[in-house]
Protein backbone atom coordinates (compact mmCIF):
# COMPACT_ATOMS: atom_id res chain seq x y z
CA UNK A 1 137.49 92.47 -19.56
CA UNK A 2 135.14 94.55 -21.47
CA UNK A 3 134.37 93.37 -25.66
CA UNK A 4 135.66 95.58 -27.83
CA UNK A 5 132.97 96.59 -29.96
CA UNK A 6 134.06 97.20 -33.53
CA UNK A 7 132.55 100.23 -35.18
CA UNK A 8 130.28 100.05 -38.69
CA UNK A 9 132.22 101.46 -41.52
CA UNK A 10 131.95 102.67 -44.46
CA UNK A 11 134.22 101.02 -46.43
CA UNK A 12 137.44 98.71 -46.19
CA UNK A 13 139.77 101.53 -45.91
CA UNK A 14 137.88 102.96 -43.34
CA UNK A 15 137.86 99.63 -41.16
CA UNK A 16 141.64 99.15 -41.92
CA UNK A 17 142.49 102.43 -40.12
CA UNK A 18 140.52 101.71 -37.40
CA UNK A 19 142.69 98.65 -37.12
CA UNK A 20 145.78 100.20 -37.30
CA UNK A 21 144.85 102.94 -34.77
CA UNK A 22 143.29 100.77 -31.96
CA UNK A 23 146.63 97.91 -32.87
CA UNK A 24 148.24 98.93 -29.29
CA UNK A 25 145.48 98.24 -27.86
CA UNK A 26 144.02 95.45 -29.60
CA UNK A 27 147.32 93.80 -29.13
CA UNK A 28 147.06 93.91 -25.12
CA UNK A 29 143.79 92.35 -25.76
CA UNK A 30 145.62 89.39 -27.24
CA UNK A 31 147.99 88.90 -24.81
CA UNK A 32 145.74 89.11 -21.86
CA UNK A 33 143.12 86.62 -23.49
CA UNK A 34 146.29 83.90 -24.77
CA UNK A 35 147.46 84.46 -20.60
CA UNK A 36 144.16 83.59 -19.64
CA UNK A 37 143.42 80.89 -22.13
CA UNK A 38 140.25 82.91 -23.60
CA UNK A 39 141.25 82.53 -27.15
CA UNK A 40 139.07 80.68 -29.45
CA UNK A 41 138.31 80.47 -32.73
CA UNK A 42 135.47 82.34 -34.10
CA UNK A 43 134.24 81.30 -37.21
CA UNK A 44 130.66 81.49 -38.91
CA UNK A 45 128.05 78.67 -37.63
CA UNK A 46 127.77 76.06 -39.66
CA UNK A 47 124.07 74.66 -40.86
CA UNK A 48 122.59 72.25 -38.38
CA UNK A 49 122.28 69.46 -40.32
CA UNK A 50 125.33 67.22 -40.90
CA UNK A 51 127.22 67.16 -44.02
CA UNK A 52 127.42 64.76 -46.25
CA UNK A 53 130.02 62.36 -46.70
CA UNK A 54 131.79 61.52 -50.21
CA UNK A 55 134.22 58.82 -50.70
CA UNK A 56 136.79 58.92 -53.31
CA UNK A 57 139.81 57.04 -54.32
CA UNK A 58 142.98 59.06 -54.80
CA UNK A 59 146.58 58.25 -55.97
CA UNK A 60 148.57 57.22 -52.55
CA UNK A 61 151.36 60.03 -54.17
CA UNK A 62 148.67 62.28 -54.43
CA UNK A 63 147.85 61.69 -50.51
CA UNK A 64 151.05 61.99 -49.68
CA UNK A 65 151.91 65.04 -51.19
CA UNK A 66 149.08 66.39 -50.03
CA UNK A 67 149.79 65.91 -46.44
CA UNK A 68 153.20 67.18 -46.96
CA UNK A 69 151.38 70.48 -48.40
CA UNK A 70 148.97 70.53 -45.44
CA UNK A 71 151.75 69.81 -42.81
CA UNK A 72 153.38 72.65 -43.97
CA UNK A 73 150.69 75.11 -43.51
CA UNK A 74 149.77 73.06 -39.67
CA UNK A 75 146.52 71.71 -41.33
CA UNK A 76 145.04 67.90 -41.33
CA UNK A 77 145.78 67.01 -45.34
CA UNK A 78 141.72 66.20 -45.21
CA UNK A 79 141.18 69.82 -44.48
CA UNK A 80 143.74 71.11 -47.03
CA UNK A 81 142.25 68.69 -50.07
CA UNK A 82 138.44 70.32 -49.28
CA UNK A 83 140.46 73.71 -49.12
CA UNK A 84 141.46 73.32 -52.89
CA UNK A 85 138.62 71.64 -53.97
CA UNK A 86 136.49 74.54 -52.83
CA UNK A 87 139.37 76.87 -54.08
CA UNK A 88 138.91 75.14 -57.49
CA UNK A 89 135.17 75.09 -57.82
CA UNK A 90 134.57 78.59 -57.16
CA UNK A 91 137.04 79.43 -60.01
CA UNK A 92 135.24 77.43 -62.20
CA UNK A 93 132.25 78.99 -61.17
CA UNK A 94 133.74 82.36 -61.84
CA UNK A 95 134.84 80.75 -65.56
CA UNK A 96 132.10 79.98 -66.40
């Protein structure tokens, strides 16, 4: 199958029609690339070096709760506390 190669626009409201008029087609993409087992995630590199690790004690209700929270949206409850944390700390940059 050949990429689709999404067009440069101009702005946002440009790039959301062209997602609405190429959605027929886009969705066949889909389909074919889930029946195939092509689909992968594609998300921005990270840096090469590792990142560093931070320990810190939390309430065991706190943990708990938060893998409830993270359950419920099909993340690991790791993932969903350095979600919020970075949720938190850019408003606080923004605050500021």
């Amino acid at each position: 199958m050949e990429e689709r190669i999404i067009p440069k626009v101009e702005s946002e409201s440009e790039e959301a029609n062209w997602w609405f008029d190429n959605r027929e087609e886009l969705d066949k993409d889909f389909i074919k690339a889930f029946a195939e087992g092509r689909l992968r995630r594609r998300t921005e590199p990270r840096p090469s070096t590792a990142l560093p690790t931070t320990t810190i004690r939390l309430d065991p209700i706190d943990i708990e709760r938060a893998r409830d929270l993270a359950a419920k949206r099909g993340l690991k409850y790791q993932t969903y506390l350095k979600m919020l944390l970075h949720e938190a700390l850019e408003r606080e940059s923004k605050a500021s």
